[in-house]
Protein backbone atom coordinates (compact mmCIF):
# COMPACT_ATOMS: atom_id res chain seq x y z
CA UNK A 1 13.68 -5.59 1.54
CA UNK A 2 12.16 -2.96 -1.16
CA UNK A 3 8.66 -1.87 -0.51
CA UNK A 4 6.28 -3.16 -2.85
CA UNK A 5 3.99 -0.06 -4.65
CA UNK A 6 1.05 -0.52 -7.02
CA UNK A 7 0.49 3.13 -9.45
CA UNK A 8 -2.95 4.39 -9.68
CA UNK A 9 -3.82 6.87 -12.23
CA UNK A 10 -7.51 8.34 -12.92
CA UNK A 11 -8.72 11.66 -15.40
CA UNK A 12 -12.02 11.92 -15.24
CA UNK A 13 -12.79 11.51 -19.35
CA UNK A 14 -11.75 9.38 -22.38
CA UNK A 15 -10.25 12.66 -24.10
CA UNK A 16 -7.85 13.74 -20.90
CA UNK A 17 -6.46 9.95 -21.16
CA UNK A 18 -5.30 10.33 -24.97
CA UNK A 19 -4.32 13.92 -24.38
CA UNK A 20 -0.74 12.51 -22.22
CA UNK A 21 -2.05 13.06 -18.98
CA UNK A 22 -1.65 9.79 -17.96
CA UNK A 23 0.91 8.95 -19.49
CA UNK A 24 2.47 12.40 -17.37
CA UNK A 25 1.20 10.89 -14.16
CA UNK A 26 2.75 7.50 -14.64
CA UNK A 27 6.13 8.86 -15.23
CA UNK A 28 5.71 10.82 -12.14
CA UNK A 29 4.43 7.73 -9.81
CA UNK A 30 7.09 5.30 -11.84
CA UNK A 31 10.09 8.54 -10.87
CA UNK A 32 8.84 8.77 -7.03
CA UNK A 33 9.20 4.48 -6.65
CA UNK A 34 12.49 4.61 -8.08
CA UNK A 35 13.69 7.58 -5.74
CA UNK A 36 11.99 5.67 -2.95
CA UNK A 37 13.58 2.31 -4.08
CA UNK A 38 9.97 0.97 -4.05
CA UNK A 39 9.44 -2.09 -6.65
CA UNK A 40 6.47 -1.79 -9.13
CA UNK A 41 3.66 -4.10 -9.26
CA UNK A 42 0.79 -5.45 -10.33
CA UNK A 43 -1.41 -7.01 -12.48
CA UNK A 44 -2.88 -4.36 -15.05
CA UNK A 45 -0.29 -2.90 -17.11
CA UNK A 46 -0.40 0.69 -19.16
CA UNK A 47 1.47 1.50 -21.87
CA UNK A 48 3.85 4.69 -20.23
CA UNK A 49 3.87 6.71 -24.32
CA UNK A 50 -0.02 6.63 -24.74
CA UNK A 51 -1.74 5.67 -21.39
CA UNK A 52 -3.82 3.10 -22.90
CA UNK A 53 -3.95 -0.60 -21.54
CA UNK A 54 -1.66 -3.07 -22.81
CA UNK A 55 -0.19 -6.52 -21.98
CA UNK A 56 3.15 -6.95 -19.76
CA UNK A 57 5.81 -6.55 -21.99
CA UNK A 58 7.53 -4.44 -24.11
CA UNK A 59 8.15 -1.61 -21.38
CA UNK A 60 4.60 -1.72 -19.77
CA UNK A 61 4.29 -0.45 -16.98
CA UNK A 62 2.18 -1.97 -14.18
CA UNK A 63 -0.24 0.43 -13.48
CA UNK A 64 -3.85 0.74 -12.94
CA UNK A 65 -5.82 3.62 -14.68
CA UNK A 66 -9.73 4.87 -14.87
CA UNK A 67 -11.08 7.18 -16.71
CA UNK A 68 -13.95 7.94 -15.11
CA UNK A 69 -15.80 11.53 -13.89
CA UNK A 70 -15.89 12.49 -10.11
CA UNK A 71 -19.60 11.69 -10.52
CA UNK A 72 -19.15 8.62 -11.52
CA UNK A 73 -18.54 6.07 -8.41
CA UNK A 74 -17.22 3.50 -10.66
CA UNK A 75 -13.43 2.97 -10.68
CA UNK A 76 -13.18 -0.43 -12.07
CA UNK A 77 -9.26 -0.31 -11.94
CA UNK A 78 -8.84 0.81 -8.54
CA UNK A 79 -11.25 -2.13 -7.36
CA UNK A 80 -8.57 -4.11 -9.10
CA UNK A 81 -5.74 -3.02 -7.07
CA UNK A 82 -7.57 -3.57 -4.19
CA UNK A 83 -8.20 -7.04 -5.27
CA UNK A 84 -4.14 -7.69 -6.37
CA UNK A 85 -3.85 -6.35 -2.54
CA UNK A 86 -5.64 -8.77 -0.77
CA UNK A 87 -4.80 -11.42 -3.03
CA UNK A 88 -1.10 -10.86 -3.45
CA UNK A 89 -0.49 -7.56 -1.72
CA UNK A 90 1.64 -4.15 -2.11
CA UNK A 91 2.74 -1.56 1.33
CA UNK A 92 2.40 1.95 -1.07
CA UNK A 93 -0.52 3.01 -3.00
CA UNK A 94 1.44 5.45 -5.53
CA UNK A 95 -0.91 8.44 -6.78
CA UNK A 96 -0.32 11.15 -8.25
């Protein structure tokens, strides 16, 4: 049975997520499951051109992103993945 991986992805302002890096992150977390034969989940979902949220669908890609500084203790989205792991669950945490 494939392992089950979430994709967490954080820059640390709004400008660094429009500027691709996320969008260069979740390429690299959604080519490591693949090579790994790990199957992508959850229930956030980022749009793998621009890095901005979207909806499942139309090549989303489950992901969860913040963009947040390292002096900021908020990270809304990765509070989410730990909530789609204890209420559904994933064995890899995929970051890049």
């Amino acid at each position: 049975m494939s392992k089950r991986a979430a994709i967490y992805g954080r820059v640390s302002t709004d400008v660094q997520r429009d500027n691709y890096s996320i969008p260069s992150q979740i390429a690299e977390a959604v080519k490591y499951a693949h090579m790994r034969r790990y199957t992508i989940v959850g229930d956030q979902f980022v749009d793998p051109d621009t890095g901005l949220d979207t909806v499942s669908g139309n090549g989303a890609i489950p992901a969860y992103v913040d963009d947040y500084t390292s002096r900021e203790l908020s990270r809304p989205s990765l509070d989410r993945a730990l909530i789609y792991l204890e209420t559904t669950g994933f064995d890899v945490l995929d970051v890049h």
